[in-house]
Protein backbone atom coordinates (compact mmCIF):
# COMPACT_ATOMS: atom_id res chain seq x y z
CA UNK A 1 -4.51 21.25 7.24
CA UNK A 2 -1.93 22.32 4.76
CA UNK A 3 -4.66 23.70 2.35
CA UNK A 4 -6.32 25.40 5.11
CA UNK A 5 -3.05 27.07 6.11
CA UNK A 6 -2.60 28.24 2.67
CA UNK A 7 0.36 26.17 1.61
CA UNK A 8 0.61 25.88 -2.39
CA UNK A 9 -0.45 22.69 -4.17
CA UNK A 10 2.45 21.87 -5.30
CA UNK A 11 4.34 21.70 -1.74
CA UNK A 12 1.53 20.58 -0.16
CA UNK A 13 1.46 17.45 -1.73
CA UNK A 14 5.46 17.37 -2.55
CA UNK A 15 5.82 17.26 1.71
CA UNK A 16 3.06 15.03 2.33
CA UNK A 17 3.92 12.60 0.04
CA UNK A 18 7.11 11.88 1.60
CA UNK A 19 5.18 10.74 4.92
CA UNK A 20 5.07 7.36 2.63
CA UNK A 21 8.47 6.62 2.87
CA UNK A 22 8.88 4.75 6.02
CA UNK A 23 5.97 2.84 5.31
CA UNK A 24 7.57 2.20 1.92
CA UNK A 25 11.04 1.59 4.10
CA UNK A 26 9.48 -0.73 7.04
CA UNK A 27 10.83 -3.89 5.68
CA UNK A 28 14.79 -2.80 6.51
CA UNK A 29 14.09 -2.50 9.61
CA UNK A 30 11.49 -5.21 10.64
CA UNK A 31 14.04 -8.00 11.37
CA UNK A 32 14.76 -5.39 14.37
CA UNK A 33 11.40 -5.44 15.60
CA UNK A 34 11.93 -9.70 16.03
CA UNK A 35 15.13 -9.92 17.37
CA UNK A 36 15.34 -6.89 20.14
CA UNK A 37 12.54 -6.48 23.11
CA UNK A 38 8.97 -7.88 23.00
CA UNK A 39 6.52 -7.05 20.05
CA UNK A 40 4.12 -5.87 23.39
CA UNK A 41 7.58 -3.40 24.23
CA UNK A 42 7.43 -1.71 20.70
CA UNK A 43 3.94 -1.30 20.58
CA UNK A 44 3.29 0.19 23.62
CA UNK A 45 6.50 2.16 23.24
CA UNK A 46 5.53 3.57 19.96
CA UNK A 47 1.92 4.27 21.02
CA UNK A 48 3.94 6.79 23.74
CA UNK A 49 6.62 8.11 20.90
CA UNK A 50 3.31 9.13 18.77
CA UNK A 51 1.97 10.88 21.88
CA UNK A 52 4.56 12.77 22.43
CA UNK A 53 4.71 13.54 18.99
CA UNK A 54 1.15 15.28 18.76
CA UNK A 55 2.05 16.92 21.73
CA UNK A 56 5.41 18.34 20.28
CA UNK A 57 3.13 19.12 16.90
CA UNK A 58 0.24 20.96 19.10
CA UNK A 59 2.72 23.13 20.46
CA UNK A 60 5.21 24.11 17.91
CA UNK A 61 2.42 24.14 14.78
CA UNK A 62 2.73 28.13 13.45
CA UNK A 63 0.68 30.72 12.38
CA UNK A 64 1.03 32.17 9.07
CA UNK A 65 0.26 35.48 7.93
CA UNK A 66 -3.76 35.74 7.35
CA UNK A 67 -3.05 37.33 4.22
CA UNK A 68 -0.70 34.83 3.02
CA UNK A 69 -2.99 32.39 4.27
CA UNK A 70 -6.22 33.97 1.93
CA UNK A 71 -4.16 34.24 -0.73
CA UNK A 72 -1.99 30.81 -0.94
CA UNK A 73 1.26 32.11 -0.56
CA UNK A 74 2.45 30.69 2.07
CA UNK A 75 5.76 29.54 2.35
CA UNK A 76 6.69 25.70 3.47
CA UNK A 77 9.56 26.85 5.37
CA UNK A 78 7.94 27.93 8.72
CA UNK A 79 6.23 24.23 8.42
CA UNK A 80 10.07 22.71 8.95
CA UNK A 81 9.19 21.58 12.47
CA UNK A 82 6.00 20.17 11.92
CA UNK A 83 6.99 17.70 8.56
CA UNK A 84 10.20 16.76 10.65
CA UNK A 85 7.55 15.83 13.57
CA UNK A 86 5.03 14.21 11.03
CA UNK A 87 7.90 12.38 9.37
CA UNK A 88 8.80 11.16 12.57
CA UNK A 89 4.98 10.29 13.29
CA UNK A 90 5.59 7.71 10.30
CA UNK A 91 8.63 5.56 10.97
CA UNK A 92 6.75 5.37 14.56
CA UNK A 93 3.31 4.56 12.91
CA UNK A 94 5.41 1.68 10.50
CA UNK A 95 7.00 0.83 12.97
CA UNK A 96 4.01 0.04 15.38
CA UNK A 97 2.28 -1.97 12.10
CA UNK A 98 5.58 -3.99 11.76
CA UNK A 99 5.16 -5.34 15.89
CA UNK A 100 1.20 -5.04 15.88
CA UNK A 101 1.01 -7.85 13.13
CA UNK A 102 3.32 -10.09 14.48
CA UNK A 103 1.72 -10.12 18.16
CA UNK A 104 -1.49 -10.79 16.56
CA UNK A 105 -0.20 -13.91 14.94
CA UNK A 106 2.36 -14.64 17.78
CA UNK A 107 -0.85 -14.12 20.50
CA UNK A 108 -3.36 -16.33 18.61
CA UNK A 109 -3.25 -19.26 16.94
CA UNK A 110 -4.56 -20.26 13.46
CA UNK A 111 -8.29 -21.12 14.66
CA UNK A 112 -8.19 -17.48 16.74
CA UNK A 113 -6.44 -15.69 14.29
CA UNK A 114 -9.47 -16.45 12.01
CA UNK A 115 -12.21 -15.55 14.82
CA UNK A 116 -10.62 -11.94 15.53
CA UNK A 117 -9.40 -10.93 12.01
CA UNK A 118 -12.55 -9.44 11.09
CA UNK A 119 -13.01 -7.45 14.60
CA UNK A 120 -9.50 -6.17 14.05
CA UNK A 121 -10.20 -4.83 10.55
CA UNK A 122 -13.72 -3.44 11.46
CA UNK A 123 -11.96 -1.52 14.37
CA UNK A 124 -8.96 -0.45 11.78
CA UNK A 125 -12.25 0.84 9.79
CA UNK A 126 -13.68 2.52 12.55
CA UNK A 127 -10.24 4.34 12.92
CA UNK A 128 -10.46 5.54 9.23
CA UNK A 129 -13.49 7.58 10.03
CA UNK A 130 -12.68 8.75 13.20
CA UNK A 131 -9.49 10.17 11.61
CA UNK A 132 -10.36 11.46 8.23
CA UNK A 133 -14.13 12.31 9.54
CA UNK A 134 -14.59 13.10 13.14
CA UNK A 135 -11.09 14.87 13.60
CA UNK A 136 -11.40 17.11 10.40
CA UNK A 137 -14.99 17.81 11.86
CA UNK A 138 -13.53 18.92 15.09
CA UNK A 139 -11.53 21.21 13.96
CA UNK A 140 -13.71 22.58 11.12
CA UNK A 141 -16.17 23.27 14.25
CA UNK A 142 -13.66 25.10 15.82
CA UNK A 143 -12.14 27.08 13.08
CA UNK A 144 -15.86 28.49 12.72
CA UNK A 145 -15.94 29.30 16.58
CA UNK A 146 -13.01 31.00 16.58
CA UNK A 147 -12.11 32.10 13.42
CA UNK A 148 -8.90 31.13 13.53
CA UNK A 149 -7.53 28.29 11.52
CA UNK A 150 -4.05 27.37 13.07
CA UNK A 151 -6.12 27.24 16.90
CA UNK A 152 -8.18 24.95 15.13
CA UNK A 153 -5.86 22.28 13.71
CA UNK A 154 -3.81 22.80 17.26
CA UNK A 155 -7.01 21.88 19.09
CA UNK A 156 -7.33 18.81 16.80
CA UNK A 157 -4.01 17.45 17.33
CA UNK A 158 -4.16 18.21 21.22
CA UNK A 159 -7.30 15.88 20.64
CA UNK A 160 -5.34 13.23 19.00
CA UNK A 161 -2.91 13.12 21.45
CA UNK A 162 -5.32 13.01 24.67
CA UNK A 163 -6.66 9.92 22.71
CA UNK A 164 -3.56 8.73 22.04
CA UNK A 165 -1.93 8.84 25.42
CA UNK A 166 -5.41 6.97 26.39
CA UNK A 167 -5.06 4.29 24.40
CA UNK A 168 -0.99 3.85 25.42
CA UNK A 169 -2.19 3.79 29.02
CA UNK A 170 -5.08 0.96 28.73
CA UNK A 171 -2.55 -0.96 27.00
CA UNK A 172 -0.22 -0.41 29.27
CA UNK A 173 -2.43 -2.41 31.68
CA UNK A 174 -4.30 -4.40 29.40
CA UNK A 175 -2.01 -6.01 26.74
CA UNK A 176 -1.46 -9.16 27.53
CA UNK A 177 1.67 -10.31 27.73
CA UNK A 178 2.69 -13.06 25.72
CA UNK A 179 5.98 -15.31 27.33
CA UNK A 180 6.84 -16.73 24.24
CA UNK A 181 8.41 -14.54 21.45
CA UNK A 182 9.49 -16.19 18.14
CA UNK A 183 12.46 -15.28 16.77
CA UNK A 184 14.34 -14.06 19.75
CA UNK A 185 17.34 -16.26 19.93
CA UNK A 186 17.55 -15.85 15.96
CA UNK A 187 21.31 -13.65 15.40
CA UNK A 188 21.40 -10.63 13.61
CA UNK A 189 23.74 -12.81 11.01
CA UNK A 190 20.87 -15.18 10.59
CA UNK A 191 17.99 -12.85 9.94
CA UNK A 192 20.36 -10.61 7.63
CA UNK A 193 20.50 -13.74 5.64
CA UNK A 194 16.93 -14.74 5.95
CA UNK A 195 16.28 -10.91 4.24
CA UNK A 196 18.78 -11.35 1.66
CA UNK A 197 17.53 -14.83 0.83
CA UNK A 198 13.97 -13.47 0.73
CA UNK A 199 14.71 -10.75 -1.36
CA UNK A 200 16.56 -12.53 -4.11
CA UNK A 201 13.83 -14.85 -4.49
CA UNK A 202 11.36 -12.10 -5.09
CA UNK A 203 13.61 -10.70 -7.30
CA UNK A 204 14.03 -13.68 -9.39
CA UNK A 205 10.43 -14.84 -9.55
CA UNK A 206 8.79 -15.56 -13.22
CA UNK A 207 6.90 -12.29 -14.18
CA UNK A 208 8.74 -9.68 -11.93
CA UNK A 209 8.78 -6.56 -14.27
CA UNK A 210 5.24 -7.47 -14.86
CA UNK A 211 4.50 -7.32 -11.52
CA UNK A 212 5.94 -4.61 -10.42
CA UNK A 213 4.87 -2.54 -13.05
CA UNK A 214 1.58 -3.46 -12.51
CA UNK A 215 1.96 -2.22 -8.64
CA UNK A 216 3.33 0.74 -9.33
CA UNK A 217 0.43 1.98 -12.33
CA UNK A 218 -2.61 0.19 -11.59
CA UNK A 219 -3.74 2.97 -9.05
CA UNK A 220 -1.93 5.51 -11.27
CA UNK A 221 -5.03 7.79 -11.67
CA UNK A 222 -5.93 7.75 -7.98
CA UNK A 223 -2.63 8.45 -6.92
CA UNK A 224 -2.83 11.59 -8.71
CA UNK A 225 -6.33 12.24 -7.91
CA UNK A 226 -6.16 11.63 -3.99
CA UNK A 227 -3.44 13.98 -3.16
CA UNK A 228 -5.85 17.07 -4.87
CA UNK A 229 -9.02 15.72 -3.74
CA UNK A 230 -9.26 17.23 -0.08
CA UNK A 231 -7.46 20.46 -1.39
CA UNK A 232 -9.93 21.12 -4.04
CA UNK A 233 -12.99 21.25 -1.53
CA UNK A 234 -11.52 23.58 0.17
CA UNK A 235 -10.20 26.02 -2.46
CA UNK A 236 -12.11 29.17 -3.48
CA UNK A 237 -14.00 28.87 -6.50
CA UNK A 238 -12.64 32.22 -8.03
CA UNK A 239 -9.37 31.47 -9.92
CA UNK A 240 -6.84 33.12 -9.63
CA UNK A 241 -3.97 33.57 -12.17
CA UNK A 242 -0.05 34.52 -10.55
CA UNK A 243 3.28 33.86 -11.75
CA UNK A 244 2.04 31.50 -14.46
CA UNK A 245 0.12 29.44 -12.00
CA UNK A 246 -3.01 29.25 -11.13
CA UNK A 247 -5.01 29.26 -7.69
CA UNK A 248 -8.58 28.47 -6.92
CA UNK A 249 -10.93 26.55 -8.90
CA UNK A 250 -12.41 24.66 -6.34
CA UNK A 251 -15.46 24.12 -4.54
CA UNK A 252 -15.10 26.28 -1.30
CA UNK A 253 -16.14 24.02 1.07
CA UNK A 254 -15.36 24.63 4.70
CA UNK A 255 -13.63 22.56 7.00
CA UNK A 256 -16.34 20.31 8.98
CA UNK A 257 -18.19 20.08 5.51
CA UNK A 258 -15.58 18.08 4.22
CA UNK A 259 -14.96 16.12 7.50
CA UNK A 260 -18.68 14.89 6.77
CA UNK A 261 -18.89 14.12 2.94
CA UNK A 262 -15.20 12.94 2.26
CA UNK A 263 -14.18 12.14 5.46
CA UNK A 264 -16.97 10.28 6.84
CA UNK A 265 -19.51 9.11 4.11
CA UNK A 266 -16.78 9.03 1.74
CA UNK A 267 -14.93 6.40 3.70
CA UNK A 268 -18.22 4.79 4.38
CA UNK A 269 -17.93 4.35 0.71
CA UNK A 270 -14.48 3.38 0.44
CA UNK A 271 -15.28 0.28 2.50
CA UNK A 272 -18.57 -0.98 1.17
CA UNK A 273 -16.89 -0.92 -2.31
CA UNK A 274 -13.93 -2.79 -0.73
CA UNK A 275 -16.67 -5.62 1.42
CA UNK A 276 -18.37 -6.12 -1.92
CA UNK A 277 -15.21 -5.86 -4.45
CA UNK A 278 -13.85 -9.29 -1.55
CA UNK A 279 -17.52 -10.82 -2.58
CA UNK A 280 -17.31 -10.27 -6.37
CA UNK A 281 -14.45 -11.42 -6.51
CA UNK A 282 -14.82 -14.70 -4.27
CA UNK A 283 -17.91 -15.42 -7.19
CA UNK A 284 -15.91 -15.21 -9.82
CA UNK A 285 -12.09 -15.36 -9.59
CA UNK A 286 -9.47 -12.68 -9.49
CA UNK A 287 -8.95 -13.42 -13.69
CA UNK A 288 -12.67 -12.75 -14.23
CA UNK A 289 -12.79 -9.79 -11.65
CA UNK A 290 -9.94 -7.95 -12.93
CA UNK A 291 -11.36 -5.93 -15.91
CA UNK A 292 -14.71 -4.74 -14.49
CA UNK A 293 -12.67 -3.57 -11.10
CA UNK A 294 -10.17 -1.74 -13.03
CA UNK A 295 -12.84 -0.08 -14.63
CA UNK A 296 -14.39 0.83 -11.19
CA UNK A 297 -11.13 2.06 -9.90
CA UNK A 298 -10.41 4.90 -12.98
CA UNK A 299 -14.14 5.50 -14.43
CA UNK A 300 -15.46 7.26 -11.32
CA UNK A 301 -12.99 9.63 -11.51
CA UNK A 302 -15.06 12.11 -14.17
CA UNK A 303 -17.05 13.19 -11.21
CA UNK A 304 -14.02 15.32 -10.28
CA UNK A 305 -14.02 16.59 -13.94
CA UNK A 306 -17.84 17.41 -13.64
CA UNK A 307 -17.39 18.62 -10.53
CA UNK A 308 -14.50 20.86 -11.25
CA UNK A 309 -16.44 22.48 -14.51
CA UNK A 310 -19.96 23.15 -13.15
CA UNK A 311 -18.64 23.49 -9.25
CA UNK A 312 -22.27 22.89 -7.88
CA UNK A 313 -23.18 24.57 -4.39
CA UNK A 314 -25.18 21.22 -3.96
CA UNK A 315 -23.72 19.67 -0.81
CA UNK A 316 -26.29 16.55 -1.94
CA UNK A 317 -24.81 16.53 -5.10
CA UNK A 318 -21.26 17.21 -4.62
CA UNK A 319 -21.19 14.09 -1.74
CA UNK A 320 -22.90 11.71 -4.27
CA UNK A 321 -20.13 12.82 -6.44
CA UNK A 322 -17.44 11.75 -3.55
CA UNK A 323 -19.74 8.70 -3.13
CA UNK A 324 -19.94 7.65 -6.10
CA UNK A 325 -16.20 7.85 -6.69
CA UNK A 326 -14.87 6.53 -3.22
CA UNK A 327 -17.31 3.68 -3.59
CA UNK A 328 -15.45 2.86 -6.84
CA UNK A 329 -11.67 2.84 -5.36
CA UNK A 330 -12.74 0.59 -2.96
CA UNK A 331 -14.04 -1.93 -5.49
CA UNK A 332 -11.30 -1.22 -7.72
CA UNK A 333 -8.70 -1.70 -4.74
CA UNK A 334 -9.51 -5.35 -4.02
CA UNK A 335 -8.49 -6.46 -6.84
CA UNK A 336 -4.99 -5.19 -5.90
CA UNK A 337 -4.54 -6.33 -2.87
CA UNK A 338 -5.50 -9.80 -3.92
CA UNK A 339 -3.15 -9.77 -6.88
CA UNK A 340 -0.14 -8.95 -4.03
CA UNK A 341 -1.37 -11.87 -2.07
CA UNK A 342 -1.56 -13.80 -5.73
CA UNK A 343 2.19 -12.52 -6.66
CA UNK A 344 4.14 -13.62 -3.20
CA UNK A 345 2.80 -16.77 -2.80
CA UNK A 346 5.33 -19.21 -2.12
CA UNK A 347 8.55 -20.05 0.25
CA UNK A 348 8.41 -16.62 1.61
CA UNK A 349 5.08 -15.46 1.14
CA UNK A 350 5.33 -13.19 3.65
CA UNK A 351 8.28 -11.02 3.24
CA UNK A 352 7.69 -11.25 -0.34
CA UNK A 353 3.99 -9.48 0.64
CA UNK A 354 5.81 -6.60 2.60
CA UNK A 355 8.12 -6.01 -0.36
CA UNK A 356 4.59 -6.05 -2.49
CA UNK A 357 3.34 -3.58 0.28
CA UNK A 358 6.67 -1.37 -0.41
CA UNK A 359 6.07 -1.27 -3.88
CA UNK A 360 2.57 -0.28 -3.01
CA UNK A 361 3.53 2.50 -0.94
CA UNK A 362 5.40 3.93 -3.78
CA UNK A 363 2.60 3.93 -6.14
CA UNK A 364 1.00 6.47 -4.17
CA UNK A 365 4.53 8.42 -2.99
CA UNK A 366 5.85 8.98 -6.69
CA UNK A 367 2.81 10.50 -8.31
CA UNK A 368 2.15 12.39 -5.11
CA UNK A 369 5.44 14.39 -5.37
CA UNK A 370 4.31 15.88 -9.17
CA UNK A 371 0.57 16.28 -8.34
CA UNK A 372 0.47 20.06 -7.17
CA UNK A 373 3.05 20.84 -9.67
CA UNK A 374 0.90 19.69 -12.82
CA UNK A 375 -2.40 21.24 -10.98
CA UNK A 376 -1.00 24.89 -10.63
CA UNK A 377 0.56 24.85 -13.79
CA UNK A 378 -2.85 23.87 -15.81
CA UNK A 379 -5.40 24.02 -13.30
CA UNK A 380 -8.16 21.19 -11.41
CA UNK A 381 -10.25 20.84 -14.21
CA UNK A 382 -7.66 19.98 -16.53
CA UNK A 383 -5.32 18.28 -13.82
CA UNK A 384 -8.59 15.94 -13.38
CA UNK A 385 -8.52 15.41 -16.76
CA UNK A 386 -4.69 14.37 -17.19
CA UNK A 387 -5.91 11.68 -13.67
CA UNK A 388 -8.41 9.94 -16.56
CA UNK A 389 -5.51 10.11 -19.38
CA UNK A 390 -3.50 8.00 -17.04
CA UNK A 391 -6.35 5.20 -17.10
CA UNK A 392 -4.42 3.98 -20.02
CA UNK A 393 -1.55 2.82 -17.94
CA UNK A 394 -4.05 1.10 -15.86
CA UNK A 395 -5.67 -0.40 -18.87
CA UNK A 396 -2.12 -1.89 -20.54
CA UNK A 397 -0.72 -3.29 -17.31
CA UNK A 398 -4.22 -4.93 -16.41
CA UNK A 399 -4.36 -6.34 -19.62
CA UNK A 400 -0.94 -7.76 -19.44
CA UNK A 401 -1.97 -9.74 -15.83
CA UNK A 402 -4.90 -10.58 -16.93
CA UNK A 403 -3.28 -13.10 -19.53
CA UNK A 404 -1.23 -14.89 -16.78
CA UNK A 405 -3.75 -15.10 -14.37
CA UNK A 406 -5.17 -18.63 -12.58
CA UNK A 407 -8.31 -19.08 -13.81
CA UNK A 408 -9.46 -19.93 -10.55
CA UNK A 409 -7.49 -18.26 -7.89
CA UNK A 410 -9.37 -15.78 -5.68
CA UNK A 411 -12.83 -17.74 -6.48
CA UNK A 412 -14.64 -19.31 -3.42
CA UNK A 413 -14.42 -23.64 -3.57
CA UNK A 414 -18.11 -25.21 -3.49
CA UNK A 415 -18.51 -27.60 -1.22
C-alpha cells in the first residue's frame, strides 16, 4: 500500500518494520491476559478493537498528491494517523495470539489438542492467502476500475473490517465458553515472580549467546530481502537517479498481479516448503537437516538478482522466480522453528519459547529498519546482492549449532 502510495523505500520499510514490536513485546504483558477477565473476553474484545481499527483506517487513510505519488516523493508525515492506527492494529493482533493460544489449550485437552492442531494451522494458512492474496487482489481490481489508488486500498480495508466485524459477531455467539480459567486466582506478585524466574533461567541456560545469535542471523538475508520484495514488483522499471538516491528498477507490476503471484501462489509456496521442510526433517533429524535447509533458505534468493538485472515482462517467469524462492523460505524456516522448540526445552519450556518468539520477531524488525536505506542508496540489483553477502552470517552461526546439536532430536522414533 505504501509503495503504491508512493512512500520512499527507505520509510516504507523504516514504519513498517516497527509493526513488529508488540509482537516482539507480547511477553510483558501476557501474565495480564491470565490473571484479568476470560481468555474468551480478550479475544472477542480484541476481534472488536481491530474492527474498529479498519474502520478508523478506512476513513482517515489520505490522498497524496498524484504527482508525488508517480514520482516517489511522498512524504511519511500525512501517513501519521494511519501507522499510529496500524501500530495499534498490532498490540491488538499480539494481544489476541497471547489469549487465542491459551483457550485452545485451556478448551481442549491433550488427546483434542492433537485432533484440532492441524485444522487450526490449515485455517491460519488459509488466512495467509486471503490476506496477502485475495485482499491485495481486491484492491488491485479496483485501483484499475477507478484509477485511483488511495479509493482502492480504502475499499480494501472497509473489506477487512466488514469481515472482521463478521467474524467478532459469530464468536460472539459461538465461542464457547469455558467455566474454568487457569490461572485466575494466581496474584499479580506471584506471576511477576513466575516471569522473573522464567526469564533468568533462559538467561542462564548453556549456549545462550549461541542461541541467540543464531535467532537473530539465521534469516538475516530474508529479513532484508522481504521488506523490498513486494515494493520491487511494483516499482517502474525506468530508474531514476535524485538526490543521490535512486528510484525505480523494478518490475512494474500492477497491483492484482502481485496479489496473484506473491500473494497467492507465492504463499502456496511458502507452505509446501514449510509441510515438506516438517517431513525432511522428521527423516532425518534437526542435526542432519540443518545444512541443506540453510542452504534452501539463502540460495533462492539470486532469483531476485536475476530478476532485478534482466527484469523479464514474463509473468510465467517472474512467478516461478517468486516460486521458486518462497518455496525455499519455507523449507529453510522449519528448521528454525524447530531449533526454538530444541533451545527452550525444559522447566519453562513455554515462556522460554515466547522469549525465542521475541527474539524472532526482532530478526525480522532490525534489518527491516535499514532495508530501504541501503536500496536507495545503491539500488535493487545491488541491494539483492548485499541480501546473498549476508548468507555468510547464516553460514557461521549454522555451523556453530550444528556442532551442539542432538543427533537425534527432531527425527521421527520407529516403532
Amino acid at each position: 500500500m505504501f509503495a503504491k502510495m508512493g512512500v520512499a523505500n527507505d520509510k516504507l520499510a523504516f514504519f513498517t518494520s516497527l509493526l513488529y514490536f508488540p509482537w516482539f513485546l507480547k511477553g510483558l504483558w501476557s501474565p495480564f491476559i491470565d490473571t484479568i477477565r476470560t481468555k474468551r473476553w480478550w479475544i472477542i474484545t480484541m476481534q472488536l478493537l481491530i474492527t474498529i481499527l479498519c474502520v478508523l483506517l478506512t476513513l482517515t487513510l489520505p490522498y497524496p498528491d498524484a504527482q508525488d505519488m508517480l514520482n516517489k516523493t511522498t512524504p511519511i508525515g500525512p501517513f501519521w494517523i494511519t501507522l499510529v492506527l496500524f501500530i495499534f492494529t498490532a498490540f491488538a493482533s499480539a494481544t489476541h495470539d497471547i489469549a487465542a493460544d491459551g483457550y485452545y489449550m485451556l478448551a481442549h485437552d491433550s488427546g483434542s489438542q492433537s485432533k484440532f492442531i492441524g485444522i487450526r494451522s490449515t485455517f491460519y494458512r488459509i488466512s495467509m492467502l486471503f490476506v496477502q492474496g485475495g485482499l491485495v487482489y481486491i484492491a488491485g481490481i479496483v485501483e484499475q476500475i477507478t484509477e485511483n489508488v488511495p479509493v482502492s486500498w480504502q475499499i480494501t480495508l472497509g473489506c477487512a473490517a466488514v469481515i472482521m466485524c463478521l467474524a467478532t459477531l459469530y464468536h460472539i455467539f459461538t465461542l464457547p465458553k469455558v467455566e474454568v480459567e487457569s490461572g485466575q486466582d494466581i496474584s499479580f506478585k506471584v506471576r511477576g515472580e513466575n516471569i522473573k524466574q522464567a526469564f533468568s533461567t533462559f538467561f542462564t541456560k548453556p549456549g545462550i549467546l549461541l542461541a541467540i545469535l543464531f535467532m537473530l542471523l539465521y534469516r538475516l538475508p530474508e529479513g532484508l530481502l522481504i521488506k523490498l520484495a513486494m515494493p520491487f514488483l511494483v516499482d517502474n522499471k525506468e530508474v531514476v537517479f535524485r538526490d543521490g538516491q535512486i528510484f525505480g528498477g523494478g518490475l512494474g507490476l500492477d497491483t492484482a498481479t502481485v496479489g496473484v503471484l506473491y500473494g497467492t501462489f507465492g504463499v502456496i509456496a511458502l507452505l509446501a516448503g514449510g509441510i515438506l521442510g516438517g517431513l525432511y526433517i522428521s527423516k532425518r533429524g534437526l542435526k542432519h537437516s540443518l545444512w541443506p535447509m540453510a542452504a534452501m533458505l539463502t540460495l533462492p534468493n539470486i532469483v531476485y538478482v536475476l530478476l532485478s538485472a534482466f527484469q523479464p515482462d514474463s509473468l510465467w517467469l517472474i512467478g516461478s522466480a517468486i516460486v521458486f524462492e518462497q518455496f525455499g523460505y519455507g523449507f529453510g524456516f522449519t528448521a528454525y522453528m524447530l531449533y526454538m522448540m530444541y533451545f527452550s526445552d525444559g522447566e519453562y519450556k513455554t515462556s522460554h519459547y515466547a522469549i525465542c518468539t521475541a527474539f524472532m520477531a526482532l530478526s525480522m524488525m532490525l534489518p527491516g529498519f535499514v532495508a530501504g536505506s541501503i536500496e536507495l542508496a545503491v539500488g535493487y540489483q545491488w541491494f539483492f546482492w548485499i541480501a546473498i553477502f549476508c548468507s555468510i552470517a547464516t553460514a557461521l552461526v549454522t555451523w556453530f549449532v550444528h556442532r551442539n546439536l542432538n543427533e537425534s532430536y527432531g527425527k521421527e522414533q520407529t516403532k
